[in-house]
N, C-alpha and C. Protein backbone atom coordinates (compact mmCIF):
# COMPACT_ATOMS: atom_id res chain seq x y z
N UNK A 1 -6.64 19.94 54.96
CA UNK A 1 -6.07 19.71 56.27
C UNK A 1 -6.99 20.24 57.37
N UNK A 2 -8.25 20.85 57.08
CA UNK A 2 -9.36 21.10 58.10
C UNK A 2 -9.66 20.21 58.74
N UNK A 3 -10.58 20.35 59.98
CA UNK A 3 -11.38 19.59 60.39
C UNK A 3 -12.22 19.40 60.01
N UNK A 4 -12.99 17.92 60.26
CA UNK A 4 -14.53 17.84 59.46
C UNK A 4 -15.55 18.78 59.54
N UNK A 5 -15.37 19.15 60.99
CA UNK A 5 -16.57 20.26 60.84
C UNK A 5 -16.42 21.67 60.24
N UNK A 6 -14.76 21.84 59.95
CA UNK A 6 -15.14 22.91 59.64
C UNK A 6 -15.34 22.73 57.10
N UNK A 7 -14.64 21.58 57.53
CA UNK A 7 -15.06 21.02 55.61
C UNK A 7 -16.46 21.10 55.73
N UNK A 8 -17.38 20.80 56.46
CA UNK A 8 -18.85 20.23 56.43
C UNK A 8 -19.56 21.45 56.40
N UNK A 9 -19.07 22.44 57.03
CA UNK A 9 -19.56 23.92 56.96
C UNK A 9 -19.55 24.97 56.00
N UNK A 10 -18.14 24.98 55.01
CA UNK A 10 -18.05 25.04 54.20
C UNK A 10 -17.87 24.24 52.59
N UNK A 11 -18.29 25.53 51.35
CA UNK A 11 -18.26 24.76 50.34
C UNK A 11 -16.80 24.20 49.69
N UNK A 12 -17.17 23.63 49.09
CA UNK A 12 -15.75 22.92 48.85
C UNK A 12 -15.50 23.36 47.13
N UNK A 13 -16.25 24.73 46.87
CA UNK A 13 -16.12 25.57 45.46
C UNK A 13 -17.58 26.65 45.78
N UNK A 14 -16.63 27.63 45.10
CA UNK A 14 -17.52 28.55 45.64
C UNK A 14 -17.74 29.45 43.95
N UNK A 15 -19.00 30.02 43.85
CA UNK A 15 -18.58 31.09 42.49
C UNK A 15 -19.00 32.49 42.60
N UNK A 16 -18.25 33.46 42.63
CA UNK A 16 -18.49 34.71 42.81
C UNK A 16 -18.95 35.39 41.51
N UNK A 17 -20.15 36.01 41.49
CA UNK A 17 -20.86 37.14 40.37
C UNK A 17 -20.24 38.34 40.74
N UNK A 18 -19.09 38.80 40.18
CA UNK A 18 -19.07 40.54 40.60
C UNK A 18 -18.53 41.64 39.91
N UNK A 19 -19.45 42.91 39.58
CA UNK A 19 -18.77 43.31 38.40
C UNK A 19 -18.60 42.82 37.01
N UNK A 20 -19.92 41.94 36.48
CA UNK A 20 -19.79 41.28 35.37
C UNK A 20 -18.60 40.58 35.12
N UNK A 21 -17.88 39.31 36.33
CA UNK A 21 -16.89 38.87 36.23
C UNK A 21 -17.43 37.40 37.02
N UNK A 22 -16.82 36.62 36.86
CA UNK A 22 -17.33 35.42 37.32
C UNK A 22 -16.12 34.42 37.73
N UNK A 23 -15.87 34.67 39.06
CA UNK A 23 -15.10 34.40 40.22
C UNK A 23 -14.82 32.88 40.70
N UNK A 24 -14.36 32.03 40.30
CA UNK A 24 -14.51 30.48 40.87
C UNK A 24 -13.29 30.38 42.57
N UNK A 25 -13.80 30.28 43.44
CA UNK A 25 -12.49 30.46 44.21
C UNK A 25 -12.72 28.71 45.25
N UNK A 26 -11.54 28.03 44.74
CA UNK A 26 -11.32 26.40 45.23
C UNK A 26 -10.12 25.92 45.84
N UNK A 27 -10.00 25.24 46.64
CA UNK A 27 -8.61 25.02 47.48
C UNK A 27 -8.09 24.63 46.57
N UNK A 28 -8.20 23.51 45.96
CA UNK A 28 -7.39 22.35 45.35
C UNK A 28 -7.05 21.19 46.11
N UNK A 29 -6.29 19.82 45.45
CA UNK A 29 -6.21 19.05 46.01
C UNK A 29 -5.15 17.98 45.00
N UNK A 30 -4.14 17.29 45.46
CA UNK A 30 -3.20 16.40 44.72
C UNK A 30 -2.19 16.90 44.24
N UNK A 31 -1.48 16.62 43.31
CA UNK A 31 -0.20 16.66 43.01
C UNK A 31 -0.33 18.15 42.03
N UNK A 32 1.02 19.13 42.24
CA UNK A 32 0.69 20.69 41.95
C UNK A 32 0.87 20.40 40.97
N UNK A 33 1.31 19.71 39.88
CA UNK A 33 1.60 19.26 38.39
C UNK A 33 0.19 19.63 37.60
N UNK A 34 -0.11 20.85 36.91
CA UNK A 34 -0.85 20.24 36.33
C UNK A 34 -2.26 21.60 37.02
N UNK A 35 -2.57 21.44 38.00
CA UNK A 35 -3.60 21.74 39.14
C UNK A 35 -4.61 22.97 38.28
N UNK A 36 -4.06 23.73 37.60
CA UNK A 36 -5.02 24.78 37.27
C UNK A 36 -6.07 23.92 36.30
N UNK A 37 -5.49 23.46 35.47
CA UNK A 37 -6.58 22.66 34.06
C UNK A 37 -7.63 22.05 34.27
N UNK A 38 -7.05 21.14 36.18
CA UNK A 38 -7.84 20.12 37.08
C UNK A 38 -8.93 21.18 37.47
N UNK A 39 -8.54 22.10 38.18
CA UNK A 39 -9.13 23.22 39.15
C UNK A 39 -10.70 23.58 38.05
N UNK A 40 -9.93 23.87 36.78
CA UNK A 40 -10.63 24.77 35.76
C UNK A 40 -11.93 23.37 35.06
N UNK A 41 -11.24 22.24 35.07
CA UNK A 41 -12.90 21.20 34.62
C UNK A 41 -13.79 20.96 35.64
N UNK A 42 -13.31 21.25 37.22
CA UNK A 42 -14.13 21.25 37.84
C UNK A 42 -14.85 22.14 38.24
N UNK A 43 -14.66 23.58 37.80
CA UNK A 43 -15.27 24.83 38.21
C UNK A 43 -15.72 25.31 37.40
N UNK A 44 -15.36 24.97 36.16
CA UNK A 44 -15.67 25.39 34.97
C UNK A 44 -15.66 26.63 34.47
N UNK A 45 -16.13 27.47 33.86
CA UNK A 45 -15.73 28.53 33.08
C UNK A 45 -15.81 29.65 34.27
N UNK A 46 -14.64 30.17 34.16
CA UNK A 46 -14.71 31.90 35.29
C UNK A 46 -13.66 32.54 34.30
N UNK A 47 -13.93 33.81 34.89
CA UNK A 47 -12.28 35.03 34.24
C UNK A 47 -11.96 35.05 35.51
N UNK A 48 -12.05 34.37 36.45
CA UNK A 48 -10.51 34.07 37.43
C UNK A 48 -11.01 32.90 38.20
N UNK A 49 -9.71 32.49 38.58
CA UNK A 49 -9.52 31.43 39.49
C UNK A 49 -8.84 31.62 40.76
N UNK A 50 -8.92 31.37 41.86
CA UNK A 50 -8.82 31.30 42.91
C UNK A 50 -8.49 29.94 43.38
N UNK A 51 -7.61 29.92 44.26
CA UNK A 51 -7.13 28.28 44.33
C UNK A 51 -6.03 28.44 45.29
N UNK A 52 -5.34 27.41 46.16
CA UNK A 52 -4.75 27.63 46.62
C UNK A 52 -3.68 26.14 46.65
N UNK A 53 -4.27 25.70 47.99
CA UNK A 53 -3.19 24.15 48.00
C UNK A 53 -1.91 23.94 47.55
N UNK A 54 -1.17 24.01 46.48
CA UNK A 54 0.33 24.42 46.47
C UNK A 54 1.17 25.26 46.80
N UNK A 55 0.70 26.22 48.02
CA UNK A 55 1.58 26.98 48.64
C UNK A 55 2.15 28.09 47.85
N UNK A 56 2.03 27.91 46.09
CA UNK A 56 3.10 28.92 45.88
C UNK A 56 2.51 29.79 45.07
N UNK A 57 2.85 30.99 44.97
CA UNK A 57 2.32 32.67 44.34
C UNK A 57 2.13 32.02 43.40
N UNK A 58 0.66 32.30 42.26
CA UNK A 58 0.62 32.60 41.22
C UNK A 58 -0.09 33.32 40.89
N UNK A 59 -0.08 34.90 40.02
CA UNK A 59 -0.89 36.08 39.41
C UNK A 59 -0.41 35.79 37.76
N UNK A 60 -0.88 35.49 37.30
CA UNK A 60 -0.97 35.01 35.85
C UNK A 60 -2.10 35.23 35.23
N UNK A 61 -1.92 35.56 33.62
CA UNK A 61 -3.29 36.30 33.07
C UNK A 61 -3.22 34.61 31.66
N UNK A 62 -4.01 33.49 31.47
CA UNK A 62 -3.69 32.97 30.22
C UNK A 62 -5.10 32.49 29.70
N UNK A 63 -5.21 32.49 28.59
CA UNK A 63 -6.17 32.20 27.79
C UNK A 63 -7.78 33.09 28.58
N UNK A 64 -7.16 34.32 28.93
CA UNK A 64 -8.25 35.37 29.31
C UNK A 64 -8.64 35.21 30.78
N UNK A 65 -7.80 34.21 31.20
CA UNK A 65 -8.44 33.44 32.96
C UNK A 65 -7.25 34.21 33.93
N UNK A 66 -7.57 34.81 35.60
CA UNK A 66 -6.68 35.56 35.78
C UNK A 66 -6.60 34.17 36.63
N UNK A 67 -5.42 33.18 36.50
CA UNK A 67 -4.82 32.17 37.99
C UNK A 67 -4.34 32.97 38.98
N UNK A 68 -5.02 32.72 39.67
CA UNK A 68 -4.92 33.89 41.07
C UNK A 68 -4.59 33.11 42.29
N UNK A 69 -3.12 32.56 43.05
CA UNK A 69 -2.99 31.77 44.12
C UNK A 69 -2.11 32.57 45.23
N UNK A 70 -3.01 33.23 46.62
CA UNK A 70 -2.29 33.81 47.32
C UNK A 70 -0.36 33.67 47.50
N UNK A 71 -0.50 31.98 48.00
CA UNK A 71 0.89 31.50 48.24
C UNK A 71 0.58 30.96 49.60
N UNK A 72 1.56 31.36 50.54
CA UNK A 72 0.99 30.98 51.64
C UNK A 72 1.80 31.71 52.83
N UNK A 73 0.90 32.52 53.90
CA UNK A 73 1.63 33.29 54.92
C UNK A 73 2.99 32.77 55.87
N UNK A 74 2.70 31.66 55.82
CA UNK A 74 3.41 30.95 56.83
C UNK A 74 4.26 29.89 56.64
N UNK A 75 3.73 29.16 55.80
CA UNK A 75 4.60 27.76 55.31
C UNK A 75 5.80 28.12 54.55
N UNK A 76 6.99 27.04 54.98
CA UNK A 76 7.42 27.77 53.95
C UNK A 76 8.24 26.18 53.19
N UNK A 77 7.45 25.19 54.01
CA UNK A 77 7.70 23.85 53.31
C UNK A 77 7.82 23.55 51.75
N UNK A 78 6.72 24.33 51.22
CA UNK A 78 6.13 23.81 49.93
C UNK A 78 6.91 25.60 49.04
N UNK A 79 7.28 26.51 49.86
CA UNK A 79 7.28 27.47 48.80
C UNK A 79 8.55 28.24 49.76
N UNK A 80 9.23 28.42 48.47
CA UNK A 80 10.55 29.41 49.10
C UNK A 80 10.66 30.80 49.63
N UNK A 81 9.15 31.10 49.46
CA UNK A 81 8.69 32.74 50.15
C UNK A 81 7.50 32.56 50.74
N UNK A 82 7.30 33.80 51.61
CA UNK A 82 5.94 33.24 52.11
C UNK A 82 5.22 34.77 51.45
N UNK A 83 4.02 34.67 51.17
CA UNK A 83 3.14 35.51 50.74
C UNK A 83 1.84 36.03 50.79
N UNK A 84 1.29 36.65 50.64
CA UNK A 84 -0.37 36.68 50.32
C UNK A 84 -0.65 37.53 49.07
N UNK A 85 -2.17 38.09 49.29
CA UNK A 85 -2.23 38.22 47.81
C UNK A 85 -3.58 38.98 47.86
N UNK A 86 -3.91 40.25 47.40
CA UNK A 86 -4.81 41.11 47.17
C UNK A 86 -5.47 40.72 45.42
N UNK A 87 -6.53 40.71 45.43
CA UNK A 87 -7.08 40.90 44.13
C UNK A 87 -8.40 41.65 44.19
N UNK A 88 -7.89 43.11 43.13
CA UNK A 88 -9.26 43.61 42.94
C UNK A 88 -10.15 43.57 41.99
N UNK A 89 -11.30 43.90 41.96
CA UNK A 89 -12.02 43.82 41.14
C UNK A 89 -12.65 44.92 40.84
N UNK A 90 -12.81 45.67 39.85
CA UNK A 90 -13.54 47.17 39.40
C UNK A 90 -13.83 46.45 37.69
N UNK A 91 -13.54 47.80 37.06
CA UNK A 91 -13.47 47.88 35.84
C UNK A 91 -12.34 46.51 35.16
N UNK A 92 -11.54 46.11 35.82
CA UNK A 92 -10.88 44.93 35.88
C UNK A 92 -10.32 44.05 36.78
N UNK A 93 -10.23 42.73 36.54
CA UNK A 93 -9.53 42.20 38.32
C UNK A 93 -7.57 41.96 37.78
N UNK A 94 -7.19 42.73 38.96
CA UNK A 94 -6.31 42.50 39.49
C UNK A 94 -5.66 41.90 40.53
N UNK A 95 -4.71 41.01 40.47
CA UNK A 95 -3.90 40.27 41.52
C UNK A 95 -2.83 40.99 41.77
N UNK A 96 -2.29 41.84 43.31
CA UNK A 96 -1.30 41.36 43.63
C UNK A 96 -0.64 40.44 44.86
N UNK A 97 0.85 40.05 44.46
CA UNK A 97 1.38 39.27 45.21
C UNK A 97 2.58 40.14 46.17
N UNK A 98 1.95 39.63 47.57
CA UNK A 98 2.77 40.41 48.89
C UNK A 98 3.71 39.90 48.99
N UNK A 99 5.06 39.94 49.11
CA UNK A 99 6.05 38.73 49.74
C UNK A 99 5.91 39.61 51.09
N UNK A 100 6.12 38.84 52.06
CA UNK A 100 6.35 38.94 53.66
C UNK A 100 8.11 38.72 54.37
């Protein structure tokens, strides 16, 4: 829902090295059915994901990948809370989820 210039400025997948952890962080795009598996052939291998576009919290640990989706501060169209979302990274990454 950006403007072109600001899509054109930025990447449209990004991959973070940190802490011997390997970070994929991507909006998403289409129907939420489904979205991590989509997210994950196009970014390909990370121990977390970052993603957003369906509006709604997810901190989930599966098949060793942390799905990491803020939610969303403001909307509250697509999600029945509004949220954000800290994730750290040290000796392990952690997600948490804020409700507001």
């Amino acid at each position: 829902m950006d403007t072109q210039s600001v899509r054109q400025s930025l990447p449209d997948r990004l991959i973070i090295n940190l802490h011997n952890y390997r970070i994929g962080i991507i909006h998403g795009w289409g129907m939420p059915f489904g979205i991590e598996k989509k997210l994950l052939r196009e970014i390909g291998r990370v121990d977390c994901l970052v993603y957003g576009h369906t509006h709604r919290a997810a901190n989930e640990v599966r098949d060793g990948i942390l799905f990491f989706n803020p939610g969303s501060a403001t909307d509250k169209r697509f999600a029945s809370r509004n949220t954000i979302g800290i994730l750290e990274v040290g000796e392990k990454i952690d997600g948490k989820i804020i409700e507001l």
